[in-house]
Protein backbone atom coordinates (compact mmCIF):
# COMPACT_ATOMS: atom_id res chain seq x y z
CA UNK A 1 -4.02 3.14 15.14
CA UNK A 2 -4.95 7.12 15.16
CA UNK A 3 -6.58 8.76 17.89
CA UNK A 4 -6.78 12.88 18.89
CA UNK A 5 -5.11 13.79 21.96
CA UNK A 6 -3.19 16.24 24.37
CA UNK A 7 -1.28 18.63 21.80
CA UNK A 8 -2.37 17.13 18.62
CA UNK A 9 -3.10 20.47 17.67
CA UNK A 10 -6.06 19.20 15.91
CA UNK A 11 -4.26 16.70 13.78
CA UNK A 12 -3.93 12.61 14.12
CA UNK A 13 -1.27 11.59 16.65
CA UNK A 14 -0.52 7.17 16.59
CA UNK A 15 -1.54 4.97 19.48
CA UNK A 16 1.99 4.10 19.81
CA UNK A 17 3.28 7.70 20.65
CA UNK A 18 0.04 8.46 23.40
CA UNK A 19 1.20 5.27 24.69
CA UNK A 20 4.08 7.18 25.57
CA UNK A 21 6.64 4.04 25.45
CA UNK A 22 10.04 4.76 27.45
CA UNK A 23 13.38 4.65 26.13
CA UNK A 24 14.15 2.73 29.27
CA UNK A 25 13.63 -0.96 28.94
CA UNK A 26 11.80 -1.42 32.59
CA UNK A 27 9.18 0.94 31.00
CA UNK A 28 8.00 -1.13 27.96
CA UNK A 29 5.79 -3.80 30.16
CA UNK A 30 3.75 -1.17 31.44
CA UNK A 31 2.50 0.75 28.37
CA UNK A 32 -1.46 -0.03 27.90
CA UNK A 33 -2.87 -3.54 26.75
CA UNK A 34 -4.63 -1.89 24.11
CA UNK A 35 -1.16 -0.16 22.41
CA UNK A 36 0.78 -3.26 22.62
CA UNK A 37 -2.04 -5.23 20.50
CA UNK A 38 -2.34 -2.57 17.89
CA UNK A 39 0.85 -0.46 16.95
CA UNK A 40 3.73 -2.15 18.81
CA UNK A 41 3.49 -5.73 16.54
CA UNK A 42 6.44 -7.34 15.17
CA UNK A 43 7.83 -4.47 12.90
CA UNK A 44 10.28 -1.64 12.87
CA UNK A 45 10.63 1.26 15.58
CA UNK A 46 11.56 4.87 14.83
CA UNK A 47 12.73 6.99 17.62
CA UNK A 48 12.99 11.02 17.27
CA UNK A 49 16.20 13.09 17.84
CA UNK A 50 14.63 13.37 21.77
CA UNK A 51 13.74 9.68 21.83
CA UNK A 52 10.17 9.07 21.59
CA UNK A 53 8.59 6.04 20.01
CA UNK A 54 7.04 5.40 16.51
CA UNK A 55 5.82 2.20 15.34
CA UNK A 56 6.78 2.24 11.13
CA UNK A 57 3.25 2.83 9.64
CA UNK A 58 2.80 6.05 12.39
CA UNK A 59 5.80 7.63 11.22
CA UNK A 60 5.03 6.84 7.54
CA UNK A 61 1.41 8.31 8.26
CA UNK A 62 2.96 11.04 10.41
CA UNK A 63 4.99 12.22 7.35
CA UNK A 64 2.30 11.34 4.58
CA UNK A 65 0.08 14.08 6.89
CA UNK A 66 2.82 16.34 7.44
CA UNK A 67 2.96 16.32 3.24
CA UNK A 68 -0.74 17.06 2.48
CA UNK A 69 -0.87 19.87 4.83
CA UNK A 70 2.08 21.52 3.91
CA UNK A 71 3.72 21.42 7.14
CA UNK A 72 6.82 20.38 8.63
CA UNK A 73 6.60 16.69 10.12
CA UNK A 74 7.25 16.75 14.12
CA UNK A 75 7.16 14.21 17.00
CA UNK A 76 3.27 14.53 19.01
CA UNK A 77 5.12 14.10 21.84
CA UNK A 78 8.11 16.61 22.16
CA UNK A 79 7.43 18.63 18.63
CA UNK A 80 11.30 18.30 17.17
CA UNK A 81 11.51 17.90 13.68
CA UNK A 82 11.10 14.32 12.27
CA UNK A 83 12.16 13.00 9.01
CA UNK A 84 13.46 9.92 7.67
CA UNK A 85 17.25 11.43 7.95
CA UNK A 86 16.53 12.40 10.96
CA UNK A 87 14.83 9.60 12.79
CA UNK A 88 16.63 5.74 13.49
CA UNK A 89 15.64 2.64 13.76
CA UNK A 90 15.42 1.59 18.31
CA UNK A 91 16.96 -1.54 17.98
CA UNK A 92 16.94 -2.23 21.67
CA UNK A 93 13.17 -1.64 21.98
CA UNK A 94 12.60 -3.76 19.35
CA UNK A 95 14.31 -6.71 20.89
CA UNK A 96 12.38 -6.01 23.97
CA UNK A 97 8.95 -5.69 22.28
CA UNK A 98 9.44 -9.15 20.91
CA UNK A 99 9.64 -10.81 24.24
CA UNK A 100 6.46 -8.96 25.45
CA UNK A 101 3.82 -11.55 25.84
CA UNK A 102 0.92 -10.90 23.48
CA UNK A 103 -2.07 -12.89 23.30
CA UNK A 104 -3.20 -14.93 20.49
CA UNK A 105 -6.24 -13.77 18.80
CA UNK A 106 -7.49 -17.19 18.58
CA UNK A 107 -7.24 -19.05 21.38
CA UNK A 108 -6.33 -16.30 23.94
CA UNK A 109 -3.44 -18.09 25.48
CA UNK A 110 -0.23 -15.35 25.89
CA UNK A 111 3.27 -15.46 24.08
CA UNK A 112 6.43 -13.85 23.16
CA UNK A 113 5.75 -11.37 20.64
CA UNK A 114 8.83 -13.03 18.33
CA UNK A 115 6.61 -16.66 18.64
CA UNK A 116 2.79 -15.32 17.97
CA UNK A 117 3.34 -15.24 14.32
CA UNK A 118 4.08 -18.81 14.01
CA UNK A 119 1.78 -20.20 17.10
CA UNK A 120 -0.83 -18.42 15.07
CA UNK A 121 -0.11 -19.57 11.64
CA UNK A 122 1.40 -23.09 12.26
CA UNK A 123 0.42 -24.56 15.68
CA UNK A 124 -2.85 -22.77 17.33
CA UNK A 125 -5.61 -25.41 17.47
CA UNK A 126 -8.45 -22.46 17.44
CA UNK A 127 -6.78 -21.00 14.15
CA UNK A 128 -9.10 -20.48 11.52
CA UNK A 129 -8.84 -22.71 8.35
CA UNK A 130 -9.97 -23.86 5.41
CA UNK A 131 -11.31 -27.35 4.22
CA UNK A 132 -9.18 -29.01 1.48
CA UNK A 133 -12.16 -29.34 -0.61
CA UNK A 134 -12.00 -25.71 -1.04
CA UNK A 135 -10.84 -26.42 -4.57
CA UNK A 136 -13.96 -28.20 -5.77
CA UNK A 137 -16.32 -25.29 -3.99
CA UNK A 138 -16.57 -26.08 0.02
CA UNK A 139 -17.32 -22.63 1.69
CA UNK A 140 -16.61 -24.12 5.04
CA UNK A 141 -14.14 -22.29 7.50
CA UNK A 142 -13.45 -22.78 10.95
CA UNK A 143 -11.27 -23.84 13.90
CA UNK A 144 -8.25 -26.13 12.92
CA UNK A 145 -9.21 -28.81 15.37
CA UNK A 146 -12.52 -29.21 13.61
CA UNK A 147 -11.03 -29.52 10.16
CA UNK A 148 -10.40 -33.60 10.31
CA UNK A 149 -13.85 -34.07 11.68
CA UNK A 150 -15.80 -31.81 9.20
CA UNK A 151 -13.47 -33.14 5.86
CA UNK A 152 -14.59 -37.06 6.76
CA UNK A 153 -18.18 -35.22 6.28
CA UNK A 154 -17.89 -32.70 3.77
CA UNK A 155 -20.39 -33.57 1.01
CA UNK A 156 -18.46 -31.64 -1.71
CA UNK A 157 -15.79 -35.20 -2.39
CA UNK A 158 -19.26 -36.98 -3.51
CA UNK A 159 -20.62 -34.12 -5.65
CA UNK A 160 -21.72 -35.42 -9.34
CA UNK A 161 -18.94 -34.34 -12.16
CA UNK A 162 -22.04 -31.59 -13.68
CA UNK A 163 -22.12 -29.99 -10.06
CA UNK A 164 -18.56 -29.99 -9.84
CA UNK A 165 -17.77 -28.10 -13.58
CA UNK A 166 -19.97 -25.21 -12.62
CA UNK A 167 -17.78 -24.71 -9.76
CA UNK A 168 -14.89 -25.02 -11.80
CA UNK A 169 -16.04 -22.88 -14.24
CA UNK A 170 -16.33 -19.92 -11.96
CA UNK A 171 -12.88 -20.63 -10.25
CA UNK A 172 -11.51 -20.54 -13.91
CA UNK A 173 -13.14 -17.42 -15.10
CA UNK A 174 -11.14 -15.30 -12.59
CA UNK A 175 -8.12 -17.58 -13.49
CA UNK A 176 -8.99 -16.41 -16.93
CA UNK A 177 -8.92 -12.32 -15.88
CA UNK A 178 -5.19 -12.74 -14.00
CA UNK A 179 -4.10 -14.62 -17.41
CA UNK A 180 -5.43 -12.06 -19.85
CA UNK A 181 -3.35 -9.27 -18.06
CA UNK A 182 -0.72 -11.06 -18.22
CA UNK A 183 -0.74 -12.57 -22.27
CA UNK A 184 -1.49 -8.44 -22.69
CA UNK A 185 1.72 -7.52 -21.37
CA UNK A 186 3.67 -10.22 -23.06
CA UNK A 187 1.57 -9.26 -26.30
CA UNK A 188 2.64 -5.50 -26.02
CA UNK A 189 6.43 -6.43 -25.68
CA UNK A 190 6.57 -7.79 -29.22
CA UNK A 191 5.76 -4.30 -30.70
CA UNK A 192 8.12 -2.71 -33.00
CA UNK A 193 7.83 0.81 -30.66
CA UNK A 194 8.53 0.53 -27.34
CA UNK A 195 10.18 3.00 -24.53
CA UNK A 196 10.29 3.31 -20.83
CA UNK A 197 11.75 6.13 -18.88
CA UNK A 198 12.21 6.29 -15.11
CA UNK A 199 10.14 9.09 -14.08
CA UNK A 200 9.99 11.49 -10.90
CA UNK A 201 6.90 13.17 -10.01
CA UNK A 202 7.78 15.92 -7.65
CA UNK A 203 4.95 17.98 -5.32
CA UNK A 204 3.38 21.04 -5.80
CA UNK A 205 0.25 22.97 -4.33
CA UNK A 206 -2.30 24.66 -6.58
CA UNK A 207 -2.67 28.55 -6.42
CA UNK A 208 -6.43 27.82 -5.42
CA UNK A 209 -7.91 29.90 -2.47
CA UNK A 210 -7.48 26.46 -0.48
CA UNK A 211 -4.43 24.77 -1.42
CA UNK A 212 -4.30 21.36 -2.42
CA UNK A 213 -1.47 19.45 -3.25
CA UNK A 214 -0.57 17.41 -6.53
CA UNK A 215 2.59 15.96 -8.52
CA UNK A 216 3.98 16.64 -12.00
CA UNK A 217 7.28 15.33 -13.60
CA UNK A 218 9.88 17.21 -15.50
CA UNK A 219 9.08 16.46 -18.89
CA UNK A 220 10.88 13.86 -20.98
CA UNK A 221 11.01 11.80 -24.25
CA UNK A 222 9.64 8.79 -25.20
CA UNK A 223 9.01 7.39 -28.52
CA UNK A 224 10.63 10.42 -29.75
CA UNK A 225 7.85 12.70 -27.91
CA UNK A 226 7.62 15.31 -25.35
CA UNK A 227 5.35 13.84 -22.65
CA UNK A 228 5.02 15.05 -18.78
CA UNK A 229 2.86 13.13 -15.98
CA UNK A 230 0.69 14.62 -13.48
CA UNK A 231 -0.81 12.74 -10.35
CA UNK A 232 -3.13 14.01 -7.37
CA UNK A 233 -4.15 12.87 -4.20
CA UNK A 234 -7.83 11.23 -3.20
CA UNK A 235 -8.74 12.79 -7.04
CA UNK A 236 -8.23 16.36 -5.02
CA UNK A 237 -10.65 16.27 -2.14
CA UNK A 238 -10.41 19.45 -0.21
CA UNK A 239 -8.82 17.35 2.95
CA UNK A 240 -7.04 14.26 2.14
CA UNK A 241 -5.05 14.96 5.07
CA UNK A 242 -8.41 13.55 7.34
CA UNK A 243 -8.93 10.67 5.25
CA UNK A 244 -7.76 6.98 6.46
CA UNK A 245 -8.15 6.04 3.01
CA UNK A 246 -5.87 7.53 0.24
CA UNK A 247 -5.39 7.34 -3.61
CA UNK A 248 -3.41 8.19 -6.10
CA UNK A 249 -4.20 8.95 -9.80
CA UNK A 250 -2.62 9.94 -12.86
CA UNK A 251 -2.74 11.58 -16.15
CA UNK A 252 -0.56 11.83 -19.05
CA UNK A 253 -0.22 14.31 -21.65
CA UNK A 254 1.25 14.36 -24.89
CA UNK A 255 3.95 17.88 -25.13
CA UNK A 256 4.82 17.57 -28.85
CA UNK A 257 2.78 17.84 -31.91
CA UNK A 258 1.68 15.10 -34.19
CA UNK A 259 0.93 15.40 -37.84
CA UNK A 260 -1.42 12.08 -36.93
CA UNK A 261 -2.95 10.29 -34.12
CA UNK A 262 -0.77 8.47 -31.83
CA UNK A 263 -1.83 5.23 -30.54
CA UNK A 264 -0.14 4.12 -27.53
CA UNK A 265 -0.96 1.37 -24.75
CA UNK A 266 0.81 2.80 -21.32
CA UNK A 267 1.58 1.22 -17.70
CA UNK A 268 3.60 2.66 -14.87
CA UNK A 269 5.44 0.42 -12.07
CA UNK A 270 7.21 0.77 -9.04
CA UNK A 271 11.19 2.24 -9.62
CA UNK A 272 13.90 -0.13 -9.72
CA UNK A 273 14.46 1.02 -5.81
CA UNK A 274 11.21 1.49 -4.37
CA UNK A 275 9.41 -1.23 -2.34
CA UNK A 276 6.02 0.12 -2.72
CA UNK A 277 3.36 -2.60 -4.20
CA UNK A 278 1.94 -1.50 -7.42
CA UNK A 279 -0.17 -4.03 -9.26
CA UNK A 280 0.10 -3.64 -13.16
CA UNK A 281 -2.88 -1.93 -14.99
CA UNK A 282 -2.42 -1.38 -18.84
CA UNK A 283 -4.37 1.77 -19.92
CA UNK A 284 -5.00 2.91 -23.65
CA UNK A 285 -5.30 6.47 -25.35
CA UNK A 286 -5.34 7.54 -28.72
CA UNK A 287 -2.95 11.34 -28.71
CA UNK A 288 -3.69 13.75 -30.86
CA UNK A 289 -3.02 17.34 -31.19
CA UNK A 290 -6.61 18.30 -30.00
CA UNK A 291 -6.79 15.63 -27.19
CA UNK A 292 -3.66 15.44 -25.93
CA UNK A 293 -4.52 14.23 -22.53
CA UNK A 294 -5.54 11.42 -20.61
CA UNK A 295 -8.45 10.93 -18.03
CA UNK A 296 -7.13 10.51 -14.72
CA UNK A 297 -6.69 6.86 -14.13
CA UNK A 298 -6.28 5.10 -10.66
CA UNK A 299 -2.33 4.34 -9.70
CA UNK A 300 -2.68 0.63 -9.00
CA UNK A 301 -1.51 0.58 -5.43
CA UNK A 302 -2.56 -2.09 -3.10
CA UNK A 303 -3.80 -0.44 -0.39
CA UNK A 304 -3.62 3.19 1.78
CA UNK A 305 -0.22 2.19 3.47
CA UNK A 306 1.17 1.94 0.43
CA UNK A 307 0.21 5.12 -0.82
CA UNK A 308 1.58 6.87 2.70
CA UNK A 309 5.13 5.08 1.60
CA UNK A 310 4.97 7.45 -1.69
CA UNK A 311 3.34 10.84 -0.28
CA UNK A 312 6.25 10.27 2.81
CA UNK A 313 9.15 10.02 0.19
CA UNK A 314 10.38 13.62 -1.11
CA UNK A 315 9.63 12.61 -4.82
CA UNK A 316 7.81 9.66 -6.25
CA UNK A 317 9.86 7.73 -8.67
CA UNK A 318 8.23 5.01 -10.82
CA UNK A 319 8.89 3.26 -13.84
CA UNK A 320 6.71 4.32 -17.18
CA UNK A 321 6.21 1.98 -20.67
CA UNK A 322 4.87 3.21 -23.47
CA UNK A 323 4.05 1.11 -26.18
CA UNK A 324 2.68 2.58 -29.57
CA UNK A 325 0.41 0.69 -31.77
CA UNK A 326 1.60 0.44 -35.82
CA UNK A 327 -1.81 -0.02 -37.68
């Protein structure tokens, strides 16, 4: 959670940090109702050199801002320098936040933090479910302790076979999307030309009046060719920095010269060390010496907290494969 306050200096300061959570253990039950249900869930805590709170996504976020404006990352509260180096895990606090009661979102009742999880997942009777019919098309969700009385009446069990296949037919259409992606990929590793390359796109800012900040790698070989990547934030918005919502895209471009068009199918992927959540998109180009570069295409991340994982990091590393098409 991001709110303005007292010394933000304009910028976004977390909920966590306003809440203004002690180092001292006697202070943690008093911080505000509102704090404890947003930032301070089950999850890792970052103190600064001067020991000041973070919950993990407001110190990825504080860094991810700290990148797109250019500017040195610093506690809201005190102003030292953060960084991941220079912050640590609070491992005290977070014992003590998981005992704080909490209260379920379903049926209001209050436990330990380190127990909601489960209470809410495996035992609440208010949790909201799903009927078992759901496979066969029944749209019904609710509380758990209506689920036995509403499957005895669900209509969907006596539904003639012809209603049932249109159902099915839909359910196996977007069965039939996740399965094409994934007979493409095995399809491209039979190709006699392949080639991947671990690949580090490192930030820059643009000699523009306003500044804006993108990524380029070093160049490198693949497929015996010169290539180099490029990738920009929110497709260069003037102030990513005061979006909640943030993108990544990419381009690639062909160094060398060909004496004929080069046909190439092309994905990238998290690095071997990263734990950021890339979903894999194959894109397709045709290189030649007049168009040697690609539109910018989306960089398949899940969501906006995994894109503040890369833009904290010092350099993006991923994992790029190339595969060239023989005609």
């Amino acid at each position: 959670m991001w709110v303005k306050g007292p010394g933000s200096r304009g910028g976004s300061i977390s909920a966590c940090v306003l809440a203004n959570v002690g180092t001292r253990l006697g202070e943690l039950p008093s911080a505000p109702s509102w704090h404890l249900s947003t930032c301070l869930v089950l999850q890792t805590l970052f103190k600064c050199t001067n020991g000041h709170l973070m919950c993990a996504g407001c110190f990825i976020h504080l860094l991810a801002d700290a990148r797109l404006k250019e500017e040195q990352a610093t506690c809201p509260n005190c102003r030292c320098e953060i960084s991941k180096s220079l912050c640590c895990r609070n491992l005290a606090v977070e014992k003590a936040v998981s005992e704080l009661p909490s209260e379920c979102g379903f049926c209001l009742c209050q436990f330990p933090r380190s127990l909601l999880e489960r209470h809410q997942k495996e035992e609440c009777q208010d949790r909201v479910t799903q009927c078992k019919y759901k496979r066969i098309g029944c749209p019904w969700h609710g509380p758990f302790h209506e689920l036995t009385v509403h499957e005895a009446a669900c209509a969907h069990p006596t539904k003639t076979g012809n209603e049932l296949m249109e159902i099915l037919d839909e359910m196996d259409q977007s069965h039939r999307k996740e399965m094409q992606l994934y007979n493409s990929i095995f399809s491209l590793l039979s190709f006699e030309k392949i080639g991947y390359t671990e690949v580090q796109f490192r930030p820059y800012r643009t000699d523009d009046f306003i500044t804006r900040l993108y990524y380029e790698t070093p160049r490198f070989t693949v497929l015996n060719q010169t290539w180099v990547l490029k990738a920009r934030v929110n497709d260069s918005e003037r102030n990513p920095n005061l979006s909640c919502k943030r993108t990544l895209s990419f381009q690639l471009l062909l160094k060398s010269k060909v004496t004929a068009p080069l046909e190439c199918s092309f994905l990238l992927l998290k690095g071997p060390y990263d734990d950021v959540k890339i979903s894999p998109v194959i894109y397709h180009f045709v290189f030649t010496n007049e168009s040697n570069e690609t539109d910018y295409v989306p960089l398949p991340i899940v969501d906006s907290v995994e894109c503040n994982k890369l833009l904290a990091a010092k350099n993006i590393n991923l994992r790029l494969f190339l595969f060239q098409i023989q005609k």
